[in-house]
C-alpha atoms as a PDB file:
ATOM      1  CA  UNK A   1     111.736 118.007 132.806  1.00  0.00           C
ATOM      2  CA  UNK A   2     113.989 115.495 134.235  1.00  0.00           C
ATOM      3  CA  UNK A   3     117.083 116.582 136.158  1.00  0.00           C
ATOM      4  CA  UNK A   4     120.719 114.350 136.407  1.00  0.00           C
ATOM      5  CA  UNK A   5     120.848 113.268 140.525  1.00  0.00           C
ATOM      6  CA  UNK A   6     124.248 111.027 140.027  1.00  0.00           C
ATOM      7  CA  UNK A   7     126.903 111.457 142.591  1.00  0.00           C
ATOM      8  CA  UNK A   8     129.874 113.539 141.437  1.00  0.00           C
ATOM      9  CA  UNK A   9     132.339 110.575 141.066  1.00  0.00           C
ATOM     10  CA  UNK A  10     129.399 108.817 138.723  1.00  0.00           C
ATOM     11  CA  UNK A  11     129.391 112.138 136.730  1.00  0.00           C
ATOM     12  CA  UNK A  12     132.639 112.667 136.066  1.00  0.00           C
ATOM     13  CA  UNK A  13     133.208 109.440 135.406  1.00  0.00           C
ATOM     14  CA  UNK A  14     130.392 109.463 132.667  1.00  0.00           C
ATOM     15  CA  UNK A  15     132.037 112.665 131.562  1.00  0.00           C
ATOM     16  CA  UNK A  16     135.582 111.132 131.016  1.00  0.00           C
ATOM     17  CA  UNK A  17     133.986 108.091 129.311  1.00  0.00           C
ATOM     18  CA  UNK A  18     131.632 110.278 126.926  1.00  0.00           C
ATOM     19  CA  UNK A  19     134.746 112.667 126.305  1.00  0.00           C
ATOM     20  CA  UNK A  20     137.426 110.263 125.072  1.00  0.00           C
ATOM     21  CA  UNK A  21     134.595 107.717 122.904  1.00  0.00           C
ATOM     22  CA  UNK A  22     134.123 111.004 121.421  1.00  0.00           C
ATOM     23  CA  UNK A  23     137.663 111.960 120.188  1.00  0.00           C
ATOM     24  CA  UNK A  24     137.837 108.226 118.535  1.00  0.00           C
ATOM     25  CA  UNK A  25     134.084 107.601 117.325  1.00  0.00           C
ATOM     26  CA  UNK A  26     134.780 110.658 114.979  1.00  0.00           C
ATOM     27  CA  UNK A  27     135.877 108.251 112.922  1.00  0.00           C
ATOM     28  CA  UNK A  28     134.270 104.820 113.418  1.00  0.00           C
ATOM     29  CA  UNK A  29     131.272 105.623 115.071  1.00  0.00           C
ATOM     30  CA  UNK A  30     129.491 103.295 117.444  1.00  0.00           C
ATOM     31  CA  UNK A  31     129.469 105.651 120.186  1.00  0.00           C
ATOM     32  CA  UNK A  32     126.164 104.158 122.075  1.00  0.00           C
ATOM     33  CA  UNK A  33     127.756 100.816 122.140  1.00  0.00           C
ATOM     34  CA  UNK A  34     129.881 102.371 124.748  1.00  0.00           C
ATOM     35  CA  UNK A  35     127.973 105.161 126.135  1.00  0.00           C
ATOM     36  CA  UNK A  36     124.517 104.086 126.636  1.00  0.00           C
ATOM     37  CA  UNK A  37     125.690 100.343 128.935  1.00  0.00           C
ATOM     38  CA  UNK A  38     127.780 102.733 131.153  1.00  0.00           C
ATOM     39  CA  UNK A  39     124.455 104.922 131.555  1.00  0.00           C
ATOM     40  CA  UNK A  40     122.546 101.884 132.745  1.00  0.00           C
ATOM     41  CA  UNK A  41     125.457 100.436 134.546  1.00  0.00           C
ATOM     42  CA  UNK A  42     124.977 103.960 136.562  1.00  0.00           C
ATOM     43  CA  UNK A  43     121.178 103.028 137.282  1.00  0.00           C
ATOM     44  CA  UNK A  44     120.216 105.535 134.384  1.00  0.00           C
ATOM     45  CA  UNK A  45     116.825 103.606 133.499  1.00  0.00           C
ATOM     46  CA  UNK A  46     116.855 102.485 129.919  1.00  0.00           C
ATOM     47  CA  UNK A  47     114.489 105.058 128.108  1.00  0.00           C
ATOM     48  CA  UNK A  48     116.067 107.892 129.640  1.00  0.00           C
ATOM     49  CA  UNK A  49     119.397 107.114 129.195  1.00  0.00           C
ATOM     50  CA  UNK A  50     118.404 106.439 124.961  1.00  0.00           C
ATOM     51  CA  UNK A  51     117.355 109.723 125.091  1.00  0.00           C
ATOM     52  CA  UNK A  52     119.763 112.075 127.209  1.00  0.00           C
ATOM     53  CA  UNK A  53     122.781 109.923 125.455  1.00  0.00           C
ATOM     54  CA  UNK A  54     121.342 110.959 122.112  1.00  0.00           C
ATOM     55  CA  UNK A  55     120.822 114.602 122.598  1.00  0.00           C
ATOM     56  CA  UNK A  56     124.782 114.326 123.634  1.00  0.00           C
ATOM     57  CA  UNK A  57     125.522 112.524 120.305  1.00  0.00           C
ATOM     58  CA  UNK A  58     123.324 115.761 118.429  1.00  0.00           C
ATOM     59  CA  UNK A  59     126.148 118.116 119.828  1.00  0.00           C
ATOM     60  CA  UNK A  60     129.010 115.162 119.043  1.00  0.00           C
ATOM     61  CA  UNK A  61     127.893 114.860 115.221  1.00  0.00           C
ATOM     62  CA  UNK A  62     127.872 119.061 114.807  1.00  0.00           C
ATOM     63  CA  UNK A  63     131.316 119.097 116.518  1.00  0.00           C
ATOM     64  CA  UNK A  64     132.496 116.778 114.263  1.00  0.00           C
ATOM     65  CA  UNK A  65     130.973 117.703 110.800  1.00  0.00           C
ATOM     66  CA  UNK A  66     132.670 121.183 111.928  1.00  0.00           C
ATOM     67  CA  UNK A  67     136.059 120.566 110.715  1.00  0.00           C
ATOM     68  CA  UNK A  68     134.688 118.658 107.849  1.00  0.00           C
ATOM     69  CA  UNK A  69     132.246 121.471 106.477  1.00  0.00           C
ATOM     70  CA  UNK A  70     135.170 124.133 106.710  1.00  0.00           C
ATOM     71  CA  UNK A  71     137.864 121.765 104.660  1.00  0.00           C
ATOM     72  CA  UNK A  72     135.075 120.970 102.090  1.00  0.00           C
ATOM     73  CA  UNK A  73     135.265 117.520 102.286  1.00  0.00           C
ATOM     74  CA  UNK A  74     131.594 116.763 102.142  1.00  0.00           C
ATOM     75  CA  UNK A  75     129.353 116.071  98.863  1.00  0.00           C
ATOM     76  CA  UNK A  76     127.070 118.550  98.896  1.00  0.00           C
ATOM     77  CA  UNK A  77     125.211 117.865  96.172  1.00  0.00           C
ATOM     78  CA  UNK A  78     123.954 114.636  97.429  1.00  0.00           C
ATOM     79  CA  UNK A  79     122.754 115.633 100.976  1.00  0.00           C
ATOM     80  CA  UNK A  80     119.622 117.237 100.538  1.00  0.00           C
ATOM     81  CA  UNK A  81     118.466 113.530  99.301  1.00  0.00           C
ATOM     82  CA  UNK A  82     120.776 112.184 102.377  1.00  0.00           C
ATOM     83  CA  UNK A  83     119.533 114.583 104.835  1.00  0.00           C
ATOM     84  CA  UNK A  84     115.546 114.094 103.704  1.00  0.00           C
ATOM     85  CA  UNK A  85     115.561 110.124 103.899  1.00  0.00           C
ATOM     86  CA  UNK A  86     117.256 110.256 107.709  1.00  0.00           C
ATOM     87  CA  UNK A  87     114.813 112.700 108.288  1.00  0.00           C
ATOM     88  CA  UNK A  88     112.096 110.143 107.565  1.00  0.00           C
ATOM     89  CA  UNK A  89     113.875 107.018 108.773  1.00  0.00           C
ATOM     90  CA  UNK A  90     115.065 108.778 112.183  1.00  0.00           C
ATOM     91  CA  UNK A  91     111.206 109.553 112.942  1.00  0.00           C
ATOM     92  CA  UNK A  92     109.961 106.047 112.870  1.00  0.00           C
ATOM     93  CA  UNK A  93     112.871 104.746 114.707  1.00  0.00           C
ATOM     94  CA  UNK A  94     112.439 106.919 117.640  1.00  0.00           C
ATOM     95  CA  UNK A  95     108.797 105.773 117.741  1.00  0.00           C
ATOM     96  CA  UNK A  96     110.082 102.320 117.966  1.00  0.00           C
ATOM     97  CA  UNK A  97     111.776 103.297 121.266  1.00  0.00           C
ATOM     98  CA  UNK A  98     108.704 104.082 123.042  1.00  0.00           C
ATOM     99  CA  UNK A  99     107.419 100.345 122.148  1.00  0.00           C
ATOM    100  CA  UNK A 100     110.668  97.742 121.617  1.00  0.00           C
ATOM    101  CA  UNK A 101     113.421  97.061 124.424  1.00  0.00           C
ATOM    102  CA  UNK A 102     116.700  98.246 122.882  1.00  0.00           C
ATOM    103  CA  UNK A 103     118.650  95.353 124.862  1.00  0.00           C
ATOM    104  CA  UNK A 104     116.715  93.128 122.530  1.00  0.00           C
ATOM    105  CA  UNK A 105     118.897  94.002 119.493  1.00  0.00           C
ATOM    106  CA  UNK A 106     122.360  93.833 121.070  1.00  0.00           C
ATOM    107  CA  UNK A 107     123.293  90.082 118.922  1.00  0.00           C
ATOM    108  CA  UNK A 108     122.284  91.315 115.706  1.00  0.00           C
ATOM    109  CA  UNK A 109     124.465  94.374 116.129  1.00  0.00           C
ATOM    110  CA  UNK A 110     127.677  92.873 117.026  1.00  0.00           C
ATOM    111  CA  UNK A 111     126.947  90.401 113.833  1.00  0.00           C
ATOM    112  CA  UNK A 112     126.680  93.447 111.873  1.00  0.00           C
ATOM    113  CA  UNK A 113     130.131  94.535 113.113  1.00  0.00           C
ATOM    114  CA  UNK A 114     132.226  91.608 112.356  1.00  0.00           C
ATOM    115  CA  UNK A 115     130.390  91.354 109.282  1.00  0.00           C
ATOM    116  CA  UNK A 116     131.859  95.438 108.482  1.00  0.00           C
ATOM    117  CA  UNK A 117     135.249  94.270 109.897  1.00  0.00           C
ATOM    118  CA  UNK A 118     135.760  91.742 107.455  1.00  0.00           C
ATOM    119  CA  UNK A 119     133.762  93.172 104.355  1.00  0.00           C
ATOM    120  CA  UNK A 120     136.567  96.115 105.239  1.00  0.00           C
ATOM    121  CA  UNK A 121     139.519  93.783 105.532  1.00  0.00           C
ATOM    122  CA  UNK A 122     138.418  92.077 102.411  1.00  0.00           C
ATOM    123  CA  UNK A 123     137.799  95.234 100.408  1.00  0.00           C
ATOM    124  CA  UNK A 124     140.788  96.692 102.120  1.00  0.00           C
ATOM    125  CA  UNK A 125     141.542  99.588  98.651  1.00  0.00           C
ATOM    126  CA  UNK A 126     137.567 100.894  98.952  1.00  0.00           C
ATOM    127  CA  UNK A 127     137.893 104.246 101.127  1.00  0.00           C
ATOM    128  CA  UNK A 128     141.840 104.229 100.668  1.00  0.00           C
ATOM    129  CA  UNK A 129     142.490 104.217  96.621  1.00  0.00           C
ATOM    130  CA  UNK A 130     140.416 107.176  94.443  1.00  0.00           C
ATOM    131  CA  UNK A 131     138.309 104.964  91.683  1.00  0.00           C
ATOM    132  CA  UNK A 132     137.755 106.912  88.748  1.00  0.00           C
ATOM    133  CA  UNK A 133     134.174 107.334  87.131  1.00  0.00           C
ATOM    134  CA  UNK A 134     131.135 107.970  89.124  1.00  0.00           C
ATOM    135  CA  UNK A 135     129.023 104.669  90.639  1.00  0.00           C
ATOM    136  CA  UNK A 136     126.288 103.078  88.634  1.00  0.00           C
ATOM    137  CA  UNK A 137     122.420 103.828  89.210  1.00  0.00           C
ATOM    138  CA  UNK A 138     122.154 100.467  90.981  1.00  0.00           C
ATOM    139  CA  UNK A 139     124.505 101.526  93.034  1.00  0.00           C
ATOM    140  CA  UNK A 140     123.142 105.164  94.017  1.00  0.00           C
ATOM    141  CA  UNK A 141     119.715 103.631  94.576  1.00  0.00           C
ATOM    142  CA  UNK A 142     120.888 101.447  97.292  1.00  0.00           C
ATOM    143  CA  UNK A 143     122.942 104.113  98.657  1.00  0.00           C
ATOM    144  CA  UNK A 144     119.864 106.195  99.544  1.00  0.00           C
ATOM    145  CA  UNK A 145     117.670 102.888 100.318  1.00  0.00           C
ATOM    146  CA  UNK A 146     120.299 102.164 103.219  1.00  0.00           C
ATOM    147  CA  UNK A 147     120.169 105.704 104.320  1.00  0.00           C
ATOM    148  CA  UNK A 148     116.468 105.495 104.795  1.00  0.00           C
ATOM    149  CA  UNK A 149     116.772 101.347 106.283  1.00  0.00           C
ATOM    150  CA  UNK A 150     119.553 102.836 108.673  1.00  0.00           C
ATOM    151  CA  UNK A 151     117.889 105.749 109.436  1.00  0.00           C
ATOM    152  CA  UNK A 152     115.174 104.048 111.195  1.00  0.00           C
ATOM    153  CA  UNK A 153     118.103 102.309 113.370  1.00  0.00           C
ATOM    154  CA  UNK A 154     119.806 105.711 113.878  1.00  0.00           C
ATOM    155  CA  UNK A 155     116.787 107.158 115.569  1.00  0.00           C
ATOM    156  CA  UNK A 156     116.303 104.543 117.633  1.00  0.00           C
ATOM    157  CA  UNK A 157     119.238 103.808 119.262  1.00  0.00           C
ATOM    158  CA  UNK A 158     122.282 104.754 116.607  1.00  0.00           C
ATOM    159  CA  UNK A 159     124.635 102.182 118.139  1.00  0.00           C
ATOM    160  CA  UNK A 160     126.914 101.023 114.926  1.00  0.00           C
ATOM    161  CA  UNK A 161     124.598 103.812 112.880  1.00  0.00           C
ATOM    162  CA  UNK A 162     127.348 105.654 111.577  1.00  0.00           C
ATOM    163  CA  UNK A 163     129.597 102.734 111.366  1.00  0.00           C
ATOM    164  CA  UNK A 164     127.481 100.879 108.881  1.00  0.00           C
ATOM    165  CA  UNK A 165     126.649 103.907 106.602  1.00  0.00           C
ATOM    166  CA  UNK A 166     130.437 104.911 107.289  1.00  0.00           C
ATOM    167  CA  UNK A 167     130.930 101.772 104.954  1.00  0.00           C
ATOM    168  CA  UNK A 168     128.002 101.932 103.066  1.00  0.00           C
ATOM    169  CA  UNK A 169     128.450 104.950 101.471  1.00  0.00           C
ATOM    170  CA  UNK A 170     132.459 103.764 101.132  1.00  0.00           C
ATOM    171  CA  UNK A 171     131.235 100.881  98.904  1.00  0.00           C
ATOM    172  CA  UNK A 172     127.685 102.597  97.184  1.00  0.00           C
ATOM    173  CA  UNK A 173     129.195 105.945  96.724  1.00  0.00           C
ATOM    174  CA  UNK A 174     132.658 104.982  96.103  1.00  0.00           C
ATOM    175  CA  UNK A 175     133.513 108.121  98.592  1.00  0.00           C
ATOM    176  CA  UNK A 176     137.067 108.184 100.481  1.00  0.00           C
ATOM    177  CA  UNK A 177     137.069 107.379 104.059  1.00  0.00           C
ATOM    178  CA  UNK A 178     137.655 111.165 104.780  1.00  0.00           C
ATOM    179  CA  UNK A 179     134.632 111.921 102.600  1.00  0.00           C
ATOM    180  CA  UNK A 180     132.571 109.253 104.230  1.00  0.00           C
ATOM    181  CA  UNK A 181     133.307 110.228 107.677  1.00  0.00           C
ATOM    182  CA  UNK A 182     132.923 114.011 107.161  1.00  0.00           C
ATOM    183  CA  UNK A 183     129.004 113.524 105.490  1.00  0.00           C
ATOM    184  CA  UNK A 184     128.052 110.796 107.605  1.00  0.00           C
ATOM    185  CA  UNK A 185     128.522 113.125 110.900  1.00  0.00           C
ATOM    186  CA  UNK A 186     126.156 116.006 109.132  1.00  0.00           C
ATOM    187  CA  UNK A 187     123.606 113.424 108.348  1.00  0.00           C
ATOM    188  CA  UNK A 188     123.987 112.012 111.578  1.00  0.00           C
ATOM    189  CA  UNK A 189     123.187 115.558 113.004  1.00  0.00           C
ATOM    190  CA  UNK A 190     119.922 115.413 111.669  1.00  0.00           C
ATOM    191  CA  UNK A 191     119.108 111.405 112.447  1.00  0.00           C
ATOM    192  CA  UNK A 192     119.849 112.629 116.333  1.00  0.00           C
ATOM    193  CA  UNK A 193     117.490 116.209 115.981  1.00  0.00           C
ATOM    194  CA  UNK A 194     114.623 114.243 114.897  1.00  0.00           C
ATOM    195  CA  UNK A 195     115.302 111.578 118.231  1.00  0.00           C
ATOM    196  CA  UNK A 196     116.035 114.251 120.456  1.00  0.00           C
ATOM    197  CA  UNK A 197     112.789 116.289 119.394  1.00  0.00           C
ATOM    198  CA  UNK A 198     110.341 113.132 119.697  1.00  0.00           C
ATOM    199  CA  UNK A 199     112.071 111.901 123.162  1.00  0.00           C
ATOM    200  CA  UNK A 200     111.770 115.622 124.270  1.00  0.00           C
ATOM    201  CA  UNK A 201     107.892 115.579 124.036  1.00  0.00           C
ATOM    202  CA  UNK A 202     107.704 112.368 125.656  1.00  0.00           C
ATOM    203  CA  UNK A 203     109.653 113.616 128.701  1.00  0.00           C
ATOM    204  CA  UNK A 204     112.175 111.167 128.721  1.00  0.00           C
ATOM    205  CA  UNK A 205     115.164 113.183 128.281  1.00  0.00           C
ATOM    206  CA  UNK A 206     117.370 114.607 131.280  1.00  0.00           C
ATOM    207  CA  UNK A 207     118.295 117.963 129.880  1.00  0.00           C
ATOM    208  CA  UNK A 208     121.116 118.797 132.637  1.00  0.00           C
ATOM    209  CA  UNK A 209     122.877 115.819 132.365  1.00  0.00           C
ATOM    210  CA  UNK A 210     122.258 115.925 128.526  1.00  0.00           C
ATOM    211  CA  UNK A 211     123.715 119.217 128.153  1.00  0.00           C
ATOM    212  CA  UNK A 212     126.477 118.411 130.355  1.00  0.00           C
ATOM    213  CA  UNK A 213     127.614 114.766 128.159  1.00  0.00           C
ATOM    214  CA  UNK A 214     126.529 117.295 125.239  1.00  0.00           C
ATOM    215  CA  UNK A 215     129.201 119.755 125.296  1.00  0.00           C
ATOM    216  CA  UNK A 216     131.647 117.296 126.037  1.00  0.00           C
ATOM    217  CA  UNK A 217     131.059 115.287 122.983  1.00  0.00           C
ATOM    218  CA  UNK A 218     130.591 118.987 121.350  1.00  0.00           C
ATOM    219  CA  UNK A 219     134.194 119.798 121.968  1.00  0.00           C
ATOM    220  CA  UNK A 220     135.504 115.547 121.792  1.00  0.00           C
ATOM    221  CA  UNK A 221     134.314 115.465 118.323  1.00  0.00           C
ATOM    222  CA  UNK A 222     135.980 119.348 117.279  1.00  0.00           C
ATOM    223  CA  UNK A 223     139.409 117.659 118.448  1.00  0.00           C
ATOM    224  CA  UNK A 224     137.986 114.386 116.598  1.00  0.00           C
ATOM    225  CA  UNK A 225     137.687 115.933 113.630  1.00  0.00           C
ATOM    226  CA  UNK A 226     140.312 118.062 113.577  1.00  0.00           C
ATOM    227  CA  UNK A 227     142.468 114.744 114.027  1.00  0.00           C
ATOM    228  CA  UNK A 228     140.861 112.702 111.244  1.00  0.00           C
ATOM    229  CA  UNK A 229     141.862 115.756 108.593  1.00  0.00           C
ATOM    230  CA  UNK A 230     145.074 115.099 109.653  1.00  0.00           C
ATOM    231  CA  UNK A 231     145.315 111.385 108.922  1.00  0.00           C
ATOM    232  CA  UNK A 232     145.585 109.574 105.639  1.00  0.00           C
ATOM    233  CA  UNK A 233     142.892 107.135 104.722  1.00  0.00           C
ATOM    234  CA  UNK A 234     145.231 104.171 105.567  1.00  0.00           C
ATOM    235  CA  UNK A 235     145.357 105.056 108.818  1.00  0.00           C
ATOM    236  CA  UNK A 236     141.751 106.039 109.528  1.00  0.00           C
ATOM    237  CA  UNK A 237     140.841 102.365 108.030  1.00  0.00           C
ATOM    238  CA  UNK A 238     143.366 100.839 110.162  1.00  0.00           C
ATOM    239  CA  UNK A 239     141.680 102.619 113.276  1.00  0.00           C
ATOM    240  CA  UNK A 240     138.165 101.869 111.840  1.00  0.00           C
ATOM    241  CA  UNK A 241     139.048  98.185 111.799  1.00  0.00           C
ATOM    242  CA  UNK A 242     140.289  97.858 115.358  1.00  0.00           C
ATOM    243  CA  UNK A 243     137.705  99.488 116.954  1.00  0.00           C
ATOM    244  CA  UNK A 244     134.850  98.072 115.314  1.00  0.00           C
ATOM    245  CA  UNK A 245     136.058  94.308 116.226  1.00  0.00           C
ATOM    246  CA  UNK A 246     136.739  95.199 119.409  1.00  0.00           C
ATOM    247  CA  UNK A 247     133.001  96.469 119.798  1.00  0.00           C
ATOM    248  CA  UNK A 248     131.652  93.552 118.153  1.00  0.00           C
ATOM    249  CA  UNK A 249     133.583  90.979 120.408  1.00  0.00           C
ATOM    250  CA  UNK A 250     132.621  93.102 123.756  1.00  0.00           C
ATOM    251  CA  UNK A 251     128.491  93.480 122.810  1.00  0.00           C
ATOM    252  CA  UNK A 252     129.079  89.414 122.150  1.00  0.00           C
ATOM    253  CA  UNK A 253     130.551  88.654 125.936  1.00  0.00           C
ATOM    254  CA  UNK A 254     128.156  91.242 127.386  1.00  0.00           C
ATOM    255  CA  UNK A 255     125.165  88.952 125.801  1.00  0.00           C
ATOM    256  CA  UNK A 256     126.850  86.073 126.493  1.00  0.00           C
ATOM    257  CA  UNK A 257     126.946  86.786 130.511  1.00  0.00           C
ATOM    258  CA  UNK A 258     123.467  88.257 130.519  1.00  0.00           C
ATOM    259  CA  UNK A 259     120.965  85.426 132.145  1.00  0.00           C
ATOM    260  CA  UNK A 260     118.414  83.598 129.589  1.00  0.00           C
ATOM    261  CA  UNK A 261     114.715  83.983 130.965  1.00  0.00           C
ATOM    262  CA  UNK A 262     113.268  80.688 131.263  1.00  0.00           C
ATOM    263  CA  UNK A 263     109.858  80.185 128.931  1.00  0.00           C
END
């Protein structure tokens, strides 16, 4: 078992970072597009700092399905199919972590998030405005064949996981933003339980500082919650929208500096 050995400034500086991207990613997500570079930027090494920073998102995603379970603002008929496929997807992506360098996927991502940002702006009434009638078969397959495709992201590093099935299930399910937000944080429970259990038996995972980020998040993502109930779906798109570009643009300056390797 691993234990945390960062200086106390490091560590409560990780804890103040880990504690307020947890009252916001409530509702947009994307918390390891923050988290995890601060990790390495404190010399966490890479696999390690996957692992510990998902075992903190576990606690996050219960904290903040919470508030959502008690309101019943979740579809509950559809999880068990929701929760099954992540189960399966999350598995094979946290096998991928042991073989591919997550650093390697950083572009693609922050494509993916200007490509939400404006499918969101564009579609600005999906999430905000009720539409009537349930969505077509076409439609519900897809849902649950992005829920498996995003699964296998989700369990291997989750970065933007929640934020693309966030929309996804906006657009597939024709679910509120509320509704999306509240069931993608109980799926998302179970993407990180199947991670945290495979990183676990490789002993990659610093329990003490992952309990410490943990119940942080735990108690970020209560508050979260707790504050997205309280918000109409105009504003929860409006905060959606802004944080997701700003992600986008920082992952695509952060590649930008990094050094090309010469062939």
């Amino acid at each position: 078992m691993l234990t945390a050995s960062l200086p106390i400034p490091q560590l409560l500086l990780l804890i103040a970072v880990f504690f307020g991207t947890s009252l916001i990613s409530v509702v947009t997500g994307s918390t390891s597009l923050i988290t995890v570079p601060v990790m390495l930027q404190m010399g966490i090494e890479p696999r390690t700092a996957i692992a510990t920073n998902m075992f903190a998102l576990l606690l996050l995603s219960v904290g903040g399905a919470l508030p959502f379970l008690k309101s019943q603002r979740i579809d509950r008929q559809r999880l068990p199919g929701l929760i099954s496929l992540t189960l399966a997807g999350s598995i094979l992506g946290a096998l991928l972590v042991l073989v591919i360098p997550a650093t390697s996927i950083a572009p693609l991502i922050s494509g993916f998030m200007l490509m939400i940002a404006l499918f969101s702006l564009l579609n600005w009434n999906a999430g905000i405005k009720p539409v009537s009638g349930e969505p077509s078969r076409l439609a519900k397959l897809a849902g649950y064949a992005v829920t498996f495709g995003l699964g296998i992201y989700g369990g291997f590093f989750s970065g933007g996981y929640v934020t693309m099935l966030t929309v996804a299930y906006i657009t597939l399910f024709r679910m509120s933003f509320v509704e999306a937000i509240g069931i993608t944080k109980l799926v998302n429970v179970f993407s990180c339980l199947v991670a945290v259990v495979i990183f676990a038996t490789q002993g990659i995972l610093d329990y003490q500082l992952g309990f410490i980020l943990g119940i942080t998040m735990f108690v970020g993502g209560v508050m979260g919650g707790q504050f997205a109930l309280r918000l109409d779906d105009v504003w929860l798109k409006c905060i959606f929208i802004v944080t997701v570009v700003g992600l986008a643009v920082k992952l695509i300056l952060v590649h930008d500096r990094v050094p090309k390797q010469s062939n």
